[in-house]
Protein backbone atom coordinates (compact mmCIF):
# COMPACT_ATOMS: atom_id res chain seq x y z
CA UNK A 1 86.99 127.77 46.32
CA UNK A 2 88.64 130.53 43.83
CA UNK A 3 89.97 127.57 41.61
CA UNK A 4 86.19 126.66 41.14
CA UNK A 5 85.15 130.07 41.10
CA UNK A 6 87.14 130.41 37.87
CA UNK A 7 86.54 127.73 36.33
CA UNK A 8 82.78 128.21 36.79
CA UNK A 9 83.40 131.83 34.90
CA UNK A 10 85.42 130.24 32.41
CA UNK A 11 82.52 127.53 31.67
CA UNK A 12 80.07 130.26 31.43
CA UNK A 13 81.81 132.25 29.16
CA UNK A 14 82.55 129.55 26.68
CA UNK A 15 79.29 128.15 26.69
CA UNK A 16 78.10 132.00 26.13
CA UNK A 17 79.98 132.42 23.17
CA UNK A 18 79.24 128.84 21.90
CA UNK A 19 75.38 129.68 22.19
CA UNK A 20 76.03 132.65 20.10
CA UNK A 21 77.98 130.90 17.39
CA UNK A 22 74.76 128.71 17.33
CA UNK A 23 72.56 131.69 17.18
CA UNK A 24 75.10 132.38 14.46
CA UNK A 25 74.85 128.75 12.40
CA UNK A 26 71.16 129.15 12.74
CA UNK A 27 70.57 132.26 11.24
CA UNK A 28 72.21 131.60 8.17
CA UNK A 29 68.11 130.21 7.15
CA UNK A 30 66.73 133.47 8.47
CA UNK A 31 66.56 134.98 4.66
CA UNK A 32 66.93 137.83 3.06
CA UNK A 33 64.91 141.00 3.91
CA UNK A 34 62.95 142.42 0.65
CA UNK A 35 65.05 145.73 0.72
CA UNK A 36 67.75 144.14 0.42
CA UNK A 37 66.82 141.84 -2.17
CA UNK A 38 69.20 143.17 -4.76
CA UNK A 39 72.33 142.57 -2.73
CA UNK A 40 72.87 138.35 -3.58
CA UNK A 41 71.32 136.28 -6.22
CA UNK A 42 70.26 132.68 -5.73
CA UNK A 43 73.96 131.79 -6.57
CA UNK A 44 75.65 134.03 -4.58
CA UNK A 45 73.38 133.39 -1.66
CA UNK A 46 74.11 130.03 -1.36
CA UNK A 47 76.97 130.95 -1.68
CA UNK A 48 77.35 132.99 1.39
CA UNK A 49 75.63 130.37 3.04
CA UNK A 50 78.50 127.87 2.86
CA UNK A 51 81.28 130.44 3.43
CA UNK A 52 79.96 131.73 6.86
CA UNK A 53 79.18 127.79 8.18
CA UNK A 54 82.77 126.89 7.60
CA UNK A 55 83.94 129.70 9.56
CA UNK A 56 81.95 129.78 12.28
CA UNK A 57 82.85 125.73 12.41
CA UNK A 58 86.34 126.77 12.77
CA UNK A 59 86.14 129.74 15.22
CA UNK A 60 84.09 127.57 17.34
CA UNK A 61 86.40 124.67 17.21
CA UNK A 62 89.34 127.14 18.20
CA UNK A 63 87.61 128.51 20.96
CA UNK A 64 86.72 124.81 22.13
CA UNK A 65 90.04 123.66 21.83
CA UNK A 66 91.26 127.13 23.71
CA UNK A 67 88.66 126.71 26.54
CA UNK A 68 89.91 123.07 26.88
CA UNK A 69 93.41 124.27 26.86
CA UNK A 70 92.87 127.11 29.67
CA UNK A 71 91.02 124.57 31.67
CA UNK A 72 93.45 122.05 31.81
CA UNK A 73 96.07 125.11 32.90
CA UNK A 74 93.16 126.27 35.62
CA UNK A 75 92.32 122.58 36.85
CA UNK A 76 96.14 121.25 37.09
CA UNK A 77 99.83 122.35 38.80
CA UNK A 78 101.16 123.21 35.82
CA UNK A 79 101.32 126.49 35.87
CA UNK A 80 102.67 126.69 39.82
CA UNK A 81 105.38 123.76 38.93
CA UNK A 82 106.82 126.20 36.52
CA UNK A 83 106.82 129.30 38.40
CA UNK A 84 107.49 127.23 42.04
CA UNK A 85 111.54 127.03 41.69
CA UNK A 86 111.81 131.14 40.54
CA UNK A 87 112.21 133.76 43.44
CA UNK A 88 112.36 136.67 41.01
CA UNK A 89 109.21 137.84 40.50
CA UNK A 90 109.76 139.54 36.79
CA UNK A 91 111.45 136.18 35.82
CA UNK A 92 108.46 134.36 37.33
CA UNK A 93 105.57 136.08 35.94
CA UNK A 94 107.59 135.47 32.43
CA UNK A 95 107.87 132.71 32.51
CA UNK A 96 103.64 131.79 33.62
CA UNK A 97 102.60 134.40 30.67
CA UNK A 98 105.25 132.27 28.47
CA UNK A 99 103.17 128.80 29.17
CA UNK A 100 99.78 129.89 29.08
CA UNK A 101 99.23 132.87 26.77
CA UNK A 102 102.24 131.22 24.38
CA UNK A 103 100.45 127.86 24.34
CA UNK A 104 96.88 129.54 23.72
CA UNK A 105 98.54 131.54 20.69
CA UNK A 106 100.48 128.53 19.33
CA UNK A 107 97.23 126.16 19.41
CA UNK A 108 95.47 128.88 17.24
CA UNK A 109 97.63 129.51 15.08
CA UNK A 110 96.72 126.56 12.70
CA UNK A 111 92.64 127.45 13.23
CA UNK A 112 93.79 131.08 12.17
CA UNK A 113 95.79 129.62 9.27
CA UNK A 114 92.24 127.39 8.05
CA UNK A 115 90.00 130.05 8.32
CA UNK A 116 92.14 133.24 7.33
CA UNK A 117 94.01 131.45 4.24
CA UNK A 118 92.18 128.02 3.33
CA UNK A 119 88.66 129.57 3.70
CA UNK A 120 89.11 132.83 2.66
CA UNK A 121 91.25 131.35 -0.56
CA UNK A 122 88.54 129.05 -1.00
CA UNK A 123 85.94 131.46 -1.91
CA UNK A 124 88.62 133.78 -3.54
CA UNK A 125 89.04 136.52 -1.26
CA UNK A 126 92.92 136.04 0.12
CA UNK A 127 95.96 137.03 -1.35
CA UNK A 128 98.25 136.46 0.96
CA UNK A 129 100.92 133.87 0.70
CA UNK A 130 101.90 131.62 3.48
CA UNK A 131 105.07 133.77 3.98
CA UNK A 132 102.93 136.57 4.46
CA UNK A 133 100.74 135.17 6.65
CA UNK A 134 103.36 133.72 8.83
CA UNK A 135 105.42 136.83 9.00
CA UNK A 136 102.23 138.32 10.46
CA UNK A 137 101.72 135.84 12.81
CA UNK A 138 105.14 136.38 13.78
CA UNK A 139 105.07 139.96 14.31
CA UNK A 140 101.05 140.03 15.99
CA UNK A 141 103.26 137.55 18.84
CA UNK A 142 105.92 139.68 19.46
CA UNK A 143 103.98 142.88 19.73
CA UNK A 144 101.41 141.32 21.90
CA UNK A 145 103.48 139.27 24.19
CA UNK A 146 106.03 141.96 24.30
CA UNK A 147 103.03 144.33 25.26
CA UNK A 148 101.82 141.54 28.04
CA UNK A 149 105.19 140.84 29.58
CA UNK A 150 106.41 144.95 29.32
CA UNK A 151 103.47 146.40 31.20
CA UNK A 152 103.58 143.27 33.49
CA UNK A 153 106.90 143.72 34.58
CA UNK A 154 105.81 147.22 35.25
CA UNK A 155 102.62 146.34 36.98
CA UNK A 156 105.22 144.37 39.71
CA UNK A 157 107.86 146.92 39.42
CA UNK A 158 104.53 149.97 40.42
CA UNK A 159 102.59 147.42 42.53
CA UNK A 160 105.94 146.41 44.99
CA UNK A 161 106.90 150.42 45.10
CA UNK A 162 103.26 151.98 45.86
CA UNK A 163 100.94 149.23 46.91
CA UNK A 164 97.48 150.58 47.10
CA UNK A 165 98.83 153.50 45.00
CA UNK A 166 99.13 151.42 41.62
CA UNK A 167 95.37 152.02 40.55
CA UNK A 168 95.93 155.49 39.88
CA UNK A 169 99.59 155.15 38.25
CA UNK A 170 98.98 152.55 36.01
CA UNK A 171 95.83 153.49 35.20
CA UNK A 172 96.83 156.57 33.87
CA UNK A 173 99.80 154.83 32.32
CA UNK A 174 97.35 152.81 30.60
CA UNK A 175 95.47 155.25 29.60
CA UNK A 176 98.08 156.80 27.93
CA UNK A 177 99.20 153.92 26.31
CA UNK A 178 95.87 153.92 24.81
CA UNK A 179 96.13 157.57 23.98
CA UNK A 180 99.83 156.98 22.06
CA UNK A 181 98.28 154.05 20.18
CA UNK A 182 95.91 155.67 18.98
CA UNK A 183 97.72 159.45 18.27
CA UNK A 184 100.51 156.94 16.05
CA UNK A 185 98.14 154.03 14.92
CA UNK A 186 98.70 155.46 11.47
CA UNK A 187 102.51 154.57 11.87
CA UNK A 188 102.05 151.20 13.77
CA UNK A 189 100.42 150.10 10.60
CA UNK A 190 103.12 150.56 8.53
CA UNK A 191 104.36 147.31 10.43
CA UNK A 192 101.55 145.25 8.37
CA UNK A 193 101.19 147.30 5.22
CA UNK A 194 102.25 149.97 3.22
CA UNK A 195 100.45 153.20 2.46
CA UNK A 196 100.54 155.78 -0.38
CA UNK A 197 98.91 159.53 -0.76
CA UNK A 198 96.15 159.20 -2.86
CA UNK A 199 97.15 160.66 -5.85
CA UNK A 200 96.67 163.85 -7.05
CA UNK A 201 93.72 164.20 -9.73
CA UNK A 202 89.70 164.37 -10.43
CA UNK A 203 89.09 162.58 -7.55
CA UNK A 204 91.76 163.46 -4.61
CA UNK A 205 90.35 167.14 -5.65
CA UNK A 206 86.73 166.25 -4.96
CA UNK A 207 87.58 164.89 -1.19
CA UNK A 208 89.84 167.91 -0.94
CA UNK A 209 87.07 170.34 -1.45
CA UNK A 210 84.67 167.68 0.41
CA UNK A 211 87.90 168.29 3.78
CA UNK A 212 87.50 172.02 3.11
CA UNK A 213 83.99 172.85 3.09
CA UNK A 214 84.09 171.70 6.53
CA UNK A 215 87.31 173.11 7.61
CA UNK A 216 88.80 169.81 8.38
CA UNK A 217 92.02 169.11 7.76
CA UNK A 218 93.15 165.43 8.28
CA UNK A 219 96.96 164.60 8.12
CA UNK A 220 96.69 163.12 4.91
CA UNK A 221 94.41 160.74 3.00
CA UNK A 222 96.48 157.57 2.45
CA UNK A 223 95.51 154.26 0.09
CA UNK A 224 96.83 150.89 1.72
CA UNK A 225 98.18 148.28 -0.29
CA UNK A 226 95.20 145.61 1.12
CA UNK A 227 95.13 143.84 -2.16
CA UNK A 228 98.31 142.06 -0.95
CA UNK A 229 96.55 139.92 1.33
CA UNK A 230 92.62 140.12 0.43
CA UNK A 231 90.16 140.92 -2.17
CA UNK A 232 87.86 143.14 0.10
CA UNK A 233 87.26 146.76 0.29
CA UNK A 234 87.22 149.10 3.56
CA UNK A 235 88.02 152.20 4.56
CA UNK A 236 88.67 153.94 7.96
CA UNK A 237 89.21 157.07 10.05
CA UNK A 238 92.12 156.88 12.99
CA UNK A 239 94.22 158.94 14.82
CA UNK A 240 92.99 162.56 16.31
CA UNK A 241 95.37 165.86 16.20
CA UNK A 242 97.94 166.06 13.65
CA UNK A 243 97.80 162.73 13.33
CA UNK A 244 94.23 162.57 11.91
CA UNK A 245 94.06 160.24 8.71
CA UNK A 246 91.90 158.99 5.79
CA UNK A 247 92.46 155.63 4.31
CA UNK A 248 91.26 154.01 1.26
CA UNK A 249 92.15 150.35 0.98
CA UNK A 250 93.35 150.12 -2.74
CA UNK A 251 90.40 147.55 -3.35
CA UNK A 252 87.62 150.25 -2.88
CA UNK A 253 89.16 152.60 -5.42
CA UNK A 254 89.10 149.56 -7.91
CA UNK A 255 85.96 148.43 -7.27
CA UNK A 256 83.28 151.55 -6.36
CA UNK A 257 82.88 154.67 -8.98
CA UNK A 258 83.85 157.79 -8.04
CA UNK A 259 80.03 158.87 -6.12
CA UNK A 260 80.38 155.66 -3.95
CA UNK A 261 84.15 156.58 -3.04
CA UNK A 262 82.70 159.81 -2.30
CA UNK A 263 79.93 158.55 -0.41
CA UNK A 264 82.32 156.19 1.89
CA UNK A 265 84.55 159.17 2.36
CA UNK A 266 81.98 161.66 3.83
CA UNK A 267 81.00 158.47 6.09
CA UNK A 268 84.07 158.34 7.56
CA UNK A 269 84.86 162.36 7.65
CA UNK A 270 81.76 161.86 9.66
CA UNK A 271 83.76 159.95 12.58
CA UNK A 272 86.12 163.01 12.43
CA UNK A 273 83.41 165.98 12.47
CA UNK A 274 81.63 163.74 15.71
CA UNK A 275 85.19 162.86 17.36
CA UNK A 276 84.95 159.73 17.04
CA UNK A 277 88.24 158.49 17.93
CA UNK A 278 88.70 160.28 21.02
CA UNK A 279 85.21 159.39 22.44
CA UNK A 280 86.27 155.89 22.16
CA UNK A 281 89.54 156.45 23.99
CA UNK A 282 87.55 158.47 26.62
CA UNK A 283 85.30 155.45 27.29
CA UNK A 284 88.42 153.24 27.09
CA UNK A 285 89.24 154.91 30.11
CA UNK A 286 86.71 153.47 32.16
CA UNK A 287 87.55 150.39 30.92
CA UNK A 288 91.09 150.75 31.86
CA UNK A 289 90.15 151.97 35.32
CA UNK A 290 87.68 148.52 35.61
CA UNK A 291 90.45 146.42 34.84
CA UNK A 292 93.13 148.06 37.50
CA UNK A 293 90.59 147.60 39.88
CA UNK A 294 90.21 144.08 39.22
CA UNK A 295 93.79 143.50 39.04
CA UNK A 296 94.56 145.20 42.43
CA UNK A 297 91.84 142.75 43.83
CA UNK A 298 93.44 140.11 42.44
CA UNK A 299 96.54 140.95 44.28
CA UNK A 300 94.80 141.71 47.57
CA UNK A 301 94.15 137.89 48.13
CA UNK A 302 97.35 135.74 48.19
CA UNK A 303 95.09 132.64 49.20
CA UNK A 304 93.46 133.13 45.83
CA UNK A 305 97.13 131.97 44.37
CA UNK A 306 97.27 128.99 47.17
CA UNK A 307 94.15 127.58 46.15
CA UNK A 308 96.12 126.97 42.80
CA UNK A 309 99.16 125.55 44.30
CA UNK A 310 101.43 128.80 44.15
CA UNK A 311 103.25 129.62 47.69
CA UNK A 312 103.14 133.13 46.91
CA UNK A 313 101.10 135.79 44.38
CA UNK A 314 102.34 135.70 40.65
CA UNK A 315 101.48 138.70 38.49
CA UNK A 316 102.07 136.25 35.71
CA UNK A 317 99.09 134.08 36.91
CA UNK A 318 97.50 137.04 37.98
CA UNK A 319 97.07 138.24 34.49
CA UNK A 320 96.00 134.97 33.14
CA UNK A 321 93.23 134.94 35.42
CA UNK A 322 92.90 138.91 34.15
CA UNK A 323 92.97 138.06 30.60
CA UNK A 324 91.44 135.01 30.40
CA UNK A 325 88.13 134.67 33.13
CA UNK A 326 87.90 138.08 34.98
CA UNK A 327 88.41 140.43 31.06
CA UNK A 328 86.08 138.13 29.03
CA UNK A 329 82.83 138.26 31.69
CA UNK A 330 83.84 142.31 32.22
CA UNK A 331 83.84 143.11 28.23
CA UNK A 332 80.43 141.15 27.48
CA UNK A 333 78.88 142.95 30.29
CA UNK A 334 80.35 146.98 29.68
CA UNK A 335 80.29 145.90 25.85
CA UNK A 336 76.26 146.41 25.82
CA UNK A 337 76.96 149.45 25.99
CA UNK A 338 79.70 150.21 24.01
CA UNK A 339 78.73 148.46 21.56
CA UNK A 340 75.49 150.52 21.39
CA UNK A 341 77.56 153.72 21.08
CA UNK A 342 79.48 152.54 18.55
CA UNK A 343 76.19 151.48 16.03
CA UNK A 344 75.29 154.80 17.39
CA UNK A 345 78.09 156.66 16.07
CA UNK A 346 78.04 154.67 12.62
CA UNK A 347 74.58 156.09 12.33
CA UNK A 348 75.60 159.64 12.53
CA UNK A 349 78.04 158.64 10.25
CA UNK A 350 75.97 158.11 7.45
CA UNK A 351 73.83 161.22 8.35
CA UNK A 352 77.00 162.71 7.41
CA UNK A 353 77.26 161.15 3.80
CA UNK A 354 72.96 162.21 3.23
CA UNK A 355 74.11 165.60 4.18
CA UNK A 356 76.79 165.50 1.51
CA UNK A 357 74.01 164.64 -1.13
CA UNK A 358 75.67 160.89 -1.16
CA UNK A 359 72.80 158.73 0.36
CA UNK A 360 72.21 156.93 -2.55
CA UNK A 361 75.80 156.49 -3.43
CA UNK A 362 76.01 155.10 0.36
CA UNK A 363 73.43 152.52 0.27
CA UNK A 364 74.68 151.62 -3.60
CA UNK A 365 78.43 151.22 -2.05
CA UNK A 366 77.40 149.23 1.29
CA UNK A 367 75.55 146.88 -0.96
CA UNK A 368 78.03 145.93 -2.95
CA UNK A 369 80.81 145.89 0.13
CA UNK A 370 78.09 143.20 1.28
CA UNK A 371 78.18 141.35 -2.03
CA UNK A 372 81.86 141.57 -2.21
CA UNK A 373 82.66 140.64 1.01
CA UNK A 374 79.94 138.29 1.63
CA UNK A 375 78.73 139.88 4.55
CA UNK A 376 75.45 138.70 6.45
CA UNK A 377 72.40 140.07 5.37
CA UNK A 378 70.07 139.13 8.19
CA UNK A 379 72.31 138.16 11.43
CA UNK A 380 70.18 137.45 14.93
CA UNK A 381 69.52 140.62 16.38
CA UNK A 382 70.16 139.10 19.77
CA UNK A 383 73.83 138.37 18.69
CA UNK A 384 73.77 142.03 17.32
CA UNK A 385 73.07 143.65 20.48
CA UNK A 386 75.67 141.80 22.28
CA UNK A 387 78.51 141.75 19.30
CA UNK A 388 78.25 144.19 16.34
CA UNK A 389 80.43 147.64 16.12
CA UNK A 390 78.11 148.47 13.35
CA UNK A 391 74.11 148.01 12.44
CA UNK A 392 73.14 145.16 9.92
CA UNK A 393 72.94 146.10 6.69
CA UNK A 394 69.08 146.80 6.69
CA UNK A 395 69.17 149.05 9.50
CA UNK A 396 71.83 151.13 7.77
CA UNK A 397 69.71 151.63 4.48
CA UNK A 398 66.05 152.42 6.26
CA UNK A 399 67.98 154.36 8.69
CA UNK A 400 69.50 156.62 5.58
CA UNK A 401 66.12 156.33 3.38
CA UNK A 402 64.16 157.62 6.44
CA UNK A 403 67.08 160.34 6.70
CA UNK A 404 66.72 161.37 3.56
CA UNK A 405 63.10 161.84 3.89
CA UNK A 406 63.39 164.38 6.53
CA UNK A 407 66.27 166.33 4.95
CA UNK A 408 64.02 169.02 3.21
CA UNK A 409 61.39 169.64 5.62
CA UNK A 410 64.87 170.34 8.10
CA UNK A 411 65.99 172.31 5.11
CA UNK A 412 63.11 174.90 4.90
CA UNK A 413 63.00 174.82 9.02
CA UNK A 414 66.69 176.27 8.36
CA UNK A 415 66.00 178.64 5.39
């Protein structure tokens, strides 16, 4: 019964995500909305057109060829044959996560490598050389299935010590894994790219004063070296406390003037003035507390192993049921919402920049990330709701127009 219980959620899920890659396809014919008329011409349109179909092809043929993968693990022994003649349980769970989540990351690997590096060279936007890109494959595995296998063996370690206990331990030792990310992501990324202080001059001077007339002080406001892999622009705010910091990719300073830099910047000082950061490791918590739960459950039931031929429970297996049915099905659902706080939060975001005098300079610069980058100027909103961090394009620009139409009646209000 549990064995077709899971594959039943793992169906669902896949067929989920396949209807929104269709939604996806489809969309592409929706056209573009008048106001943003300026962003592509015909050329560039079509353009656009033929760039997002071949990777959506890909990305759904990788997640076919991963559902097909996890459902042959799911239907057959294969995974209780390898774990059957181990008694150690650390060794045991090992050696599961080694098989399944391995095998998943090895049979995406070349899907990654078509759509990261063929596609993206393609239609001239990567940089990267092979080397690079395997070296980054490389690391991403080690740091994720070091991650997977670390807190496992702890989970076993917790979980045979405390029993009923381990919710609250390693949920707050989850939580604070989150926390520590988060506090040294700025150092973490070092591991992928290297960053340099803005340097000094006309324009390090204007975000200075731009810092100070809010009494904000951020660690530092770095430039990343992204031209060594792409041609695209971005910027971002992470850490919180003394580790709070700016960064430019080196792409945006080549590509905006000096108003749009400035008009980016005050968007993302914005996610520092709201807290941005720690909000999202607050609700994180939740999360983190949802999927202890879940795991605990899964360890409450030892028939739920049985039904796939294991004689005893394996936190290895345990976690690929986690990870791969139980996590998905959880994240669509809580991600309505999160998902909604996040668009939410990019919104206040660009209040931010309109408050800074830089609406204009906003819209101007998100228009020509869009052109750049060859973003989509009219996605479904249906696969909005469920997927996008951020609003569409259009609902960024009215949202800042209508903004800036109520800025001086709330000016006089404050006079």
């Amino acid at each position: 019964m549990f064995k077709i219980i899971a594959i039943v959620i793992l169906s669902v899920r896949f067929l989920f995500d396949f209807g929104l890659h269709v939604l996806e396809y489809k969309s592409r014919n929706r056209g573009i909305p008048e106001e943003l008329s300026d962003v592509y011409d015909e050329a560039t349109y079509l353009k656009w057109k033929r760039y997002a179909a071949e990777k959506l092809l890909v990305s759904m043929i990788k997640d076919a060829v991963s559902f097909l993968f996890l459902l042959a693990l799911l239907s057959s022994p294969l995974l209780s044959m390898a774990a059957m003649p181990i008694e150690n349980p650390y060794t045991s769970a090992i050696v599961v996560l080694l098989v399944a989540l391995g095998g998943d990351i090895l049979l995406s690997m070349p899907f990654d490598y078509v759509r990261d590096i063929k596609i993206e060279t393609k239609y001239g936007f990567n940089l990267s050389s092979v080397g690079t890109f395997l070296a980054d494959q490389i690391k991403q595995v080690v740091i994720s299935m070091g991650l997977v296998m670390g807190l496992t063996c702890l989970l076993v370690l917790i979980h045979q010590s405390l029993g009923d206990y381990t919710i609250l331990l390693f949920s707050l030792i989850l939580f604070g894994l989150v926390l520590a990310i988060s506090f040294f992501y700025p150092f973490f990324s070092k591991i992928y790219n290297k960053f340099a202080s803005l340097e000094e001059g006309e324009l390090r001077d204007a975000l200075t004063k731009m810092l100070e007339s809010h009494r904000y002080h951020v660690r530092d406001i770095k430039v990343m070296d992204a031209s060594r892999r792409t041609t695209k622009s971005n910027a971002y705010f992470t850490g919180f406390g003394k580790s709070k910091t700016i960064v430019l990719y080196d792409n945006l300073l080549r590509s905006m003037t000096k108003e749009q830099i400035l008009a980016i910047f005050a968007h993302e000082m914005g996610h520092g003035l709201h807290k941005d950061t720690l909000k999202s490791s607050l609700v994180s918590l939740g999360q983190i507390v949802l999927i202890v739960v879940l795991a605990w459950l899964l360890l409450k039931f030892p028939e739920i192993y049985q039904d796939f031929g294991f004689s005893r429970v394996d936190y290895g297996f345990m976690i690929v049921l986690l990870l791969s049915v139980l996590l998905p099905l959880v994240v669509t659902l809580v991600g309505l919402a999160q998902h909604a706080m996040a668009r939410k939060a990019e919104f206040r975001a660009d209040k931010q920049a309109v408050e800074e005098g830089y609406g204009d300079d906003l819209v101007s610069a998100l228009k020509t990330l869009f052109r750049e980058d060859l973003g989509d100027l009219n996605p479904h909103p249906l696969v909005v709701k469920l997927t996008y961090t951020h609003p569409t394009l259009l609902e960024r620009v009215c949202h800042i127009k209508a903004y800036q139409k109520e800025r001086p009646t709330q000016a006089k209000a404050s006079e």
